[in-house]
N, C-alpha and C. Protein backbone atom coordinates (compact mmCIF):
# COMPACT_ATOMS: atom_id res chain seq x y z
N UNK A 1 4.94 -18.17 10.92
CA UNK A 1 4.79 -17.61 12.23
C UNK A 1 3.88 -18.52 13.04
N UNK A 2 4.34 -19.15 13.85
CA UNK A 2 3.25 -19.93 15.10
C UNK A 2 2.89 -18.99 16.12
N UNK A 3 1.17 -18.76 16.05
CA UNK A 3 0.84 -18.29 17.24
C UNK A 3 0.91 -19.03 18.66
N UNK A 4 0.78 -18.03 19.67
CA UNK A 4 0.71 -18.66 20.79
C UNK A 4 -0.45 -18.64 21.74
N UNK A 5 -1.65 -18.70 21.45
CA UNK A 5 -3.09 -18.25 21.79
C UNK A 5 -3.41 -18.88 23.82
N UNK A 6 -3.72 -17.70 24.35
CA UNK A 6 -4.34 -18.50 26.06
C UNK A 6 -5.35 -17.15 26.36
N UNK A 7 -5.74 -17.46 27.21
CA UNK A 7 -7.17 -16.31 27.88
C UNK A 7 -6.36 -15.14 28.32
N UNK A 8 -6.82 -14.48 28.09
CA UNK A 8 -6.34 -13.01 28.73
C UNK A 8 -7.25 -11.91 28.97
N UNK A 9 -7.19 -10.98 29.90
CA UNK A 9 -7.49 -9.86 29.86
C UNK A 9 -7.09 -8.90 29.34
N UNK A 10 -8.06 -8.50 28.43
CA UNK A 10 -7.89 -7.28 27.22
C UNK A 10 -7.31 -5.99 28.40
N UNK A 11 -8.38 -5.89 28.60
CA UNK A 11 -7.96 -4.24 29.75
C UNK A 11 -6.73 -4.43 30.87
N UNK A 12 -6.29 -5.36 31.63
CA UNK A 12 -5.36 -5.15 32.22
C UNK A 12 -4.05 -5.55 31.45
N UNK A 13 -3.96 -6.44 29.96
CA UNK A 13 -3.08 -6.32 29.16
C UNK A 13 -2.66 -5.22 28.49
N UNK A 14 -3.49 -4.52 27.90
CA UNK A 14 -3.09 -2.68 27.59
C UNK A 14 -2.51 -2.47 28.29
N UNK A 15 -3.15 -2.17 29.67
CA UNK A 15 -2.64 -1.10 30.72
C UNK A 15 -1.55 -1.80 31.19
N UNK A 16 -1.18 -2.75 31.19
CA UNK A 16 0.31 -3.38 31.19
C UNK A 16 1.42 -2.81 30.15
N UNK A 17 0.98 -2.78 28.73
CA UNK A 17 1.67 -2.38 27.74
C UNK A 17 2.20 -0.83 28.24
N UNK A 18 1.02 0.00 28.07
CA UNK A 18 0.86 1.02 28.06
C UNK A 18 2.22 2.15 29.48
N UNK A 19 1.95 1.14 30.65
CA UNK A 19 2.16 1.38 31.74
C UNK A 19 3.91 2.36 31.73
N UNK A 20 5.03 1.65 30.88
CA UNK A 20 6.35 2.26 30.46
C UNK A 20 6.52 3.18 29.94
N UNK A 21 5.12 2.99 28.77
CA UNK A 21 5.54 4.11 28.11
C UNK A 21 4.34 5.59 28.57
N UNK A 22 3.74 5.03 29.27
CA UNK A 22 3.01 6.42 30.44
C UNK A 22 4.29 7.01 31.11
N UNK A 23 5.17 6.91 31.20
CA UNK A 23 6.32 7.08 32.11
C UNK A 23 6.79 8.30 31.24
N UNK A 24 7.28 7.56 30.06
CA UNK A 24 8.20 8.57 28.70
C UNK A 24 7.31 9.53 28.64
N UNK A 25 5.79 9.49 28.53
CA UNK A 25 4.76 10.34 27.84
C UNK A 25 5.17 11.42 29.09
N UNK A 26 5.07 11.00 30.37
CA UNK A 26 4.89 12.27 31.32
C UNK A 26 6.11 12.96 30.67
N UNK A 27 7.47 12.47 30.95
CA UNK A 27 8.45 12.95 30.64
C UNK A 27 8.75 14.04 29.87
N UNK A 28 7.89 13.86 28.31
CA UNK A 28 7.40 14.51 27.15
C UNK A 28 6.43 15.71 27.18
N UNK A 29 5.84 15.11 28.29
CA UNK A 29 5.04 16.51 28.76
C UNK A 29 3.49 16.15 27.71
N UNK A 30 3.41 14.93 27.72
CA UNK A 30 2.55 14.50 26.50
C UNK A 30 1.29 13.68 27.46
N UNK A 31 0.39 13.76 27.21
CA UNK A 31 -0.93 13.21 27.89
C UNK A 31 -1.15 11.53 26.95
N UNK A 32 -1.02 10.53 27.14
CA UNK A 32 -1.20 9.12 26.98
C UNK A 32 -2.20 8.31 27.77
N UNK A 33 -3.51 8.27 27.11
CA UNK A 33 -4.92 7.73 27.75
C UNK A 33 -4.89 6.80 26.77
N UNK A 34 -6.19 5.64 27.76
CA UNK A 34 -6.12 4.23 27.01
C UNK A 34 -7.54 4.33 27.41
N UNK A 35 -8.54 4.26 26.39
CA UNK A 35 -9.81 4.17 26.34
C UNK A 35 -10.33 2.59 25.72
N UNK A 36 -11.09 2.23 26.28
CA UNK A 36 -11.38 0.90 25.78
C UNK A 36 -13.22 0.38 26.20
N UNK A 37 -13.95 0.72 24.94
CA UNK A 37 -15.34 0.98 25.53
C UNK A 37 -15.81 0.00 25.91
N UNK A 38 -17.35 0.44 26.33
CA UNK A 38 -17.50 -1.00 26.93
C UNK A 38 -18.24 -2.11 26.88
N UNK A 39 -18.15 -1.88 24.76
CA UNK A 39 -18.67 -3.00 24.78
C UNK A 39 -17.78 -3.78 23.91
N UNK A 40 -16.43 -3.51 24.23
CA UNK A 40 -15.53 -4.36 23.45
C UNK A 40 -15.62 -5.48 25.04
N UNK A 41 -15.20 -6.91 24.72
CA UNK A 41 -15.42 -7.83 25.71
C UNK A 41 -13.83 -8.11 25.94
N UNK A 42 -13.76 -7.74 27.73
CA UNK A 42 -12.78 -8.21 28.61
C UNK A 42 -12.16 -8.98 28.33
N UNK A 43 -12.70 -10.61 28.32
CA UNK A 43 -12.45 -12.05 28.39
C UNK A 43 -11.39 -12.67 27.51
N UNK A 44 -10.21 -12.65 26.44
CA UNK A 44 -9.90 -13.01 25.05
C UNK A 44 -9.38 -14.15 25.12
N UNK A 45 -9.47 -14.28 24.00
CA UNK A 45 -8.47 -15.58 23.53
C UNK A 45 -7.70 -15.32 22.69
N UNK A 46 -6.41 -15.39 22.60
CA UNK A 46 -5.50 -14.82 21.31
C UNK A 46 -4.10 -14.89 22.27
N UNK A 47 -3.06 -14.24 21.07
CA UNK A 47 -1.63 -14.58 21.28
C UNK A 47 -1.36 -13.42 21.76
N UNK A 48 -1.44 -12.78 22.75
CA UNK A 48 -1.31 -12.03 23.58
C UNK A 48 0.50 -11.32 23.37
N UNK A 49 1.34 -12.22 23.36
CA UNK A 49 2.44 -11.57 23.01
C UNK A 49 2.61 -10.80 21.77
N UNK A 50 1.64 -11.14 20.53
CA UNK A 50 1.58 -10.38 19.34
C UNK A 50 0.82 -9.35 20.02
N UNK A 51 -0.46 -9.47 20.27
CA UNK A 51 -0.80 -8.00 20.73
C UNK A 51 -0.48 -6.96 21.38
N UNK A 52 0.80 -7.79 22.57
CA UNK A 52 1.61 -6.82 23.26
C UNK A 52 2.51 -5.56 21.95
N UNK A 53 3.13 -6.67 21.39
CA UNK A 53 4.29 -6.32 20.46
C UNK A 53 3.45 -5.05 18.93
N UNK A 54 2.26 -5.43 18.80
CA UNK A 54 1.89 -4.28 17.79
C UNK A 54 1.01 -3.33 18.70
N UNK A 55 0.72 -3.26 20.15
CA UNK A 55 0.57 -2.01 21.00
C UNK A 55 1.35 -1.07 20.99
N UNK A 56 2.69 -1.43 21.68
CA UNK A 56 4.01 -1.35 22.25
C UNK A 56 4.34 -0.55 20.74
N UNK A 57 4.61 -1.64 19.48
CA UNK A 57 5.42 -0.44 18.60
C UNK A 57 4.52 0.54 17.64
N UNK A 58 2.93 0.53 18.27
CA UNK A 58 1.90 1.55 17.08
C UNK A 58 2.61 2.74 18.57
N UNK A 59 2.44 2.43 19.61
CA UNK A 59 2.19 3.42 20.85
C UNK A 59 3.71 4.51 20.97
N UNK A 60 4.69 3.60 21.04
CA UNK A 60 6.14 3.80 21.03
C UNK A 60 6.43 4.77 19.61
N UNK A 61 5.67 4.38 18.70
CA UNK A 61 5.98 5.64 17.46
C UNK A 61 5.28 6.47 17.40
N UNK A 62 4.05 6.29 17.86
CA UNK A 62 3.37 7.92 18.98
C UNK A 62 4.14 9.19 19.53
N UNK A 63 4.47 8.24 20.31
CA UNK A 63 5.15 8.68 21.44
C UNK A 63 6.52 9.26 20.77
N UNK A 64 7.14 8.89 19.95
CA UNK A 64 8.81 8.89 19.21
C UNK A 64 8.41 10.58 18.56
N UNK A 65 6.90 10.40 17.64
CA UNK A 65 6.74 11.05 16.32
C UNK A 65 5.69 12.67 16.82
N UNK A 66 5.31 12.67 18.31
CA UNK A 66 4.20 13.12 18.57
C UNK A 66 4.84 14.46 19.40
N UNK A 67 5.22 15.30 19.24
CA UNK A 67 5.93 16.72 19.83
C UNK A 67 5.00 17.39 21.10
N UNK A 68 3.95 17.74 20.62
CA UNK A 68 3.49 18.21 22.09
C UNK A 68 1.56 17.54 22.19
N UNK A 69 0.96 17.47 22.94
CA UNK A 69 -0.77 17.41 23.10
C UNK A 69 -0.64 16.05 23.31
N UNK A 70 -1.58 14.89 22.81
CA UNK A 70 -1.90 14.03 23.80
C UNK A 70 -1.57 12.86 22.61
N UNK A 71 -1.73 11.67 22.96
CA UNK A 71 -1.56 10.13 22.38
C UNK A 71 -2.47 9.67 22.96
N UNK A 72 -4.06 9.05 22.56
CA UNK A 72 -5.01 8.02 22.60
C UNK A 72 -5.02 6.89 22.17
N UNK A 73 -4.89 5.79 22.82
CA UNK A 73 -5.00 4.59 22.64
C UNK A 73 -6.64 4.01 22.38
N UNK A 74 -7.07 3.30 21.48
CA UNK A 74 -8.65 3.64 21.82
C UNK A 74 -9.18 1.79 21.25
N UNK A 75 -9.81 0.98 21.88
CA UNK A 75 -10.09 -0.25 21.30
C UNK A 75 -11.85 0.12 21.28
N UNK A 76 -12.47 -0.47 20.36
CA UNK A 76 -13.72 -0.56 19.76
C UNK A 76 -14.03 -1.28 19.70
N UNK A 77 -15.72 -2.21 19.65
CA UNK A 77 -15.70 -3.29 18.69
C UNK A 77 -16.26 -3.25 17.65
């Protein structure tokens, strides 16, 4: 697997991810929050398309597996 590593923003990359499947969640009648405290750091460096891709399918089987109440997304450091 070759990564593909450039700068990114942690918080407006979530809320990018997140943003489609906020859509389904209303739909569902399901509450989908993205908490991200604050002292995990903004700034990253990493392969951003992997992080999209294991958001997207931890969030998406949430969302698939989760019948009624809420889905939290939550980053730490």
């Amino acid at each position: 697997m070759e990564l593909h590593t450039e700068d990114f923003s942690l918080r407006t990359e979530l809320g990018e991810v997140i943003r489609p499947l906020s859509i389904a969640a209303r739909q569902r009648r399901l509450n989908l929050t993205l908490d991200v405290a604050a002292d995990v750091p903004d700034a990253l460096h990493g392969d951003i398309g992997r992080l999209r891709q294991v958001v997207l399918n931890l969030a998406g089987n949430a969302l698939k597996f989760t019948p009624r109440g809420s889905i939290r997304i939550t980053a730490t450091a």
